[in-house]
Protein backbone atom coordinates (compact mmCIF):
# COMPACT_ATOMS: atom_id res chain seq x y z
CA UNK A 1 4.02 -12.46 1.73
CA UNK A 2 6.58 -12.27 -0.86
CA UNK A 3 7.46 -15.82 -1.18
CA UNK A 4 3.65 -17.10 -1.54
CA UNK A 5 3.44 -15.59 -5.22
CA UNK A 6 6.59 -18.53 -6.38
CA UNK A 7 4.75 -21.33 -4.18
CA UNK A 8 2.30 -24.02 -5.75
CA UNK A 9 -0.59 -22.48 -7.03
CA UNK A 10 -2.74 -24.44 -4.34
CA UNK A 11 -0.65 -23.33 -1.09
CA UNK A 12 -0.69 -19.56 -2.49
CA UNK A 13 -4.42 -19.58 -2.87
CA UNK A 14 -4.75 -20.16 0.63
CA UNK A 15 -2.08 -17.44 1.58
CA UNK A 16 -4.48 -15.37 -0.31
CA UNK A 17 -7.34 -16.22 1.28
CA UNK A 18 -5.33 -15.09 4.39
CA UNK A 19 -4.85 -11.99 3.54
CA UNK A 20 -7.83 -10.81 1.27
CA UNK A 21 -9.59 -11.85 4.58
CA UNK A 22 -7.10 -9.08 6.96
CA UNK A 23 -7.61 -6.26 3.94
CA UNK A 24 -11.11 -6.61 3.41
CA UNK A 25 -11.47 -6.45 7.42
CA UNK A 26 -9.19 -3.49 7.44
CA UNK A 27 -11.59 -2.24 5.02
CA UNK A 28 -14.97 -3.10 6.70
CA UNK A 29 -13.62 -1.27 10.07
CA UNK A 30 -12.95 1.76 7.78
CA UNK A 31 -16.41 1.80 6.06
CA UNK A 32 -18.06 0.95 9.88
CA UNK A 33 -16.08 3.96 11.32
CA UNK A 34 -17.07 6.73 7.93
CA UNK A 35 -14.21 6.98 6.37
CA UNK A 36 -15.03 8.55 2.59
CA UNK A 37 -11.92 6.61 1.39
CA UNK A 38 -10.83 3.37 1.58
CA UNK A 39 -7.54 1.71 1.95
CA UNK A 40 -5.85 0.33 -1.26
CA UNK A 41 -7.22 -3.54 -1.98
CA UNK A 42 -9.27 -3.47 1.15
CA UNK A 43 -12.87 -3.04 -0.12
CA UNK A 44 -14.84 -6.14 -0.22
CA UNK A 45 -17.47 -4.16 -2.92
CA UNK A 46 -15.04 -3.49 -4.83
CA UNK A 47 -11.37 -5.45 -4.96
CA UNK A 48 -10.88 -8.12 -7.36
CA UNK A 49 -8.55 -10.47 -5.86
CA UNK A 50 -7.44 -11.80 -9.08
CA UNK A 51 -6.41 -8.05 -10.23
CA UNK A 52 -4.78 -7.44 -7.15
CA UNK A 53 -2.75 -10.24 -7.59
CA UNK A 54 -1.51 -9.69 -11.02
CA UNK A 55 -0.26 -5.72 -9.96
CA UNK A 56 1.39 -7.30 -6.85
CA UNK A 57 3.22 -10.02 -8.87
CA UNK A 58 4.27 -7.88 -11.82
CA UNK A 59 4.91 -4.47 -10.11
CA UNK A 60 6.67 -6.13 -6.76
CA UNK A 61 7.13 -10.02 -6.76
CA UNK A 62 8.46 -10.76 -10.54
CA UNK A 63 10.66 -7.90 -10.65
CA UNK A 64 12.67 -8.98 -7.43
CA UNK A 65 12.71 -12.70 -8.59
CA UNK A 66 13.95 -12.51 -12.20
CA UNK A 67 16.80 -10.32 -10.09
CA UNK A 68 17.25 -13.15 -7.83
CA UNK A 69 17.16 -15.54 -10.86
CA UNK A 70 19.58 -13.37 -13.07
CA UNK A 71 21.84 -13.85 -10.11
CA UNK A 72 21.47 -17.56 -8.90
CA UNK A 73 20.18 -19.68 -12.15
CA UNK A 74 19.50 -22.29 -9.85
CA UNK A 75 16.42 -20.29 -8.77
CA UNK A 76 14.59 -20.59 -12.68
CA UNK A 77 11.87 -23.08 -11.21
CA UNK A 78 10.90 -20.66 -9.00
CA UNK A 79 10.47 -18.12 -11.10
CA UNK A 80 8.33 -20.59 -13.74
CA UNK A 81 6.28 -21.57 -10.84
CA UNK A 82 5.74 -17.58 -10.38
CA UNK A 83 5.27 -16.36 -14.08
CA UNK A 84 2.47 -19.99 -14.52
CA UNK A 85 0.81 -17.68 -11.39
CA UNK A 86 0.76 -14.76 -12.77
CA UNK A 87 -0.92 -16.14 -16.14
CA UNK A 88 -3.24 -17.69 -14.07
CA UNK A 89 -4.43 -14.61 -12.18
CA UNK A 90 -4.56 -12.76 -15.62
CA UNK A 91 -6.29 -14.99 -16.90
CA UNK A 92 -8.69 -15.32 -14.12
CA UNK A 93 -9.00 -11.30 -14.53
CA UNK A 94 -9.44 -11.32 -18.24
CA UNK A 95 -12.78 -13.32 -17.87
CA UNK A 96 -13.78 -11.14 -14.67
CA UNK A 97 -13.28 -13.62 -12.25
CA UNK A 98 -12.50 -12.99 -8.40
């Protein structure tokens, strides 16, 4: 899950397709069994993908690849491929857009 974030915008969308999908079923078995809370990112009524993509690239993903970068230069179009996600997902949130 942690290398889909620095992949081609295309083949991450699908990885998050993928796993939107398992959360929001996670979520949906909650809800069907009562729970009063639900799991983090897992409800479909209420997640926006594109936030929970920009606090999962800036609080998890970018922090460990600028590390890796810092350390290996030879890693820098990764991490240009990550950071041209991130503003993507920002700016998909920014307009209110799942």
């Amino acid at each position: 899950d942690i290398s889909n974030p620095a992949r081609s915008l295309h083949v991450y969308e699908t990885w998050i397709e993928g796993v939107m999908c398992e959360f929001f079923t996670q979520g949906d078995f909650e809800r069907s069994r009562g729970l009063t809370s639900i799991s983090m990112n897992c409800d479909r009524h209420a997640v926006s993908t594109a936030k929970c993509q920009v606090g999962f690239i800036s609080f998890l993903v970018l922090p460990l690849y600028k590390a890796l970068a810092s350390y290996s230069p030879s890693l820098q179009p990764v991490l240009d491929t990550l950071e041209a996600n991130l503003a993507h997902f920002k700016k998909l949130d920014a307009a209110g857009q799942s």
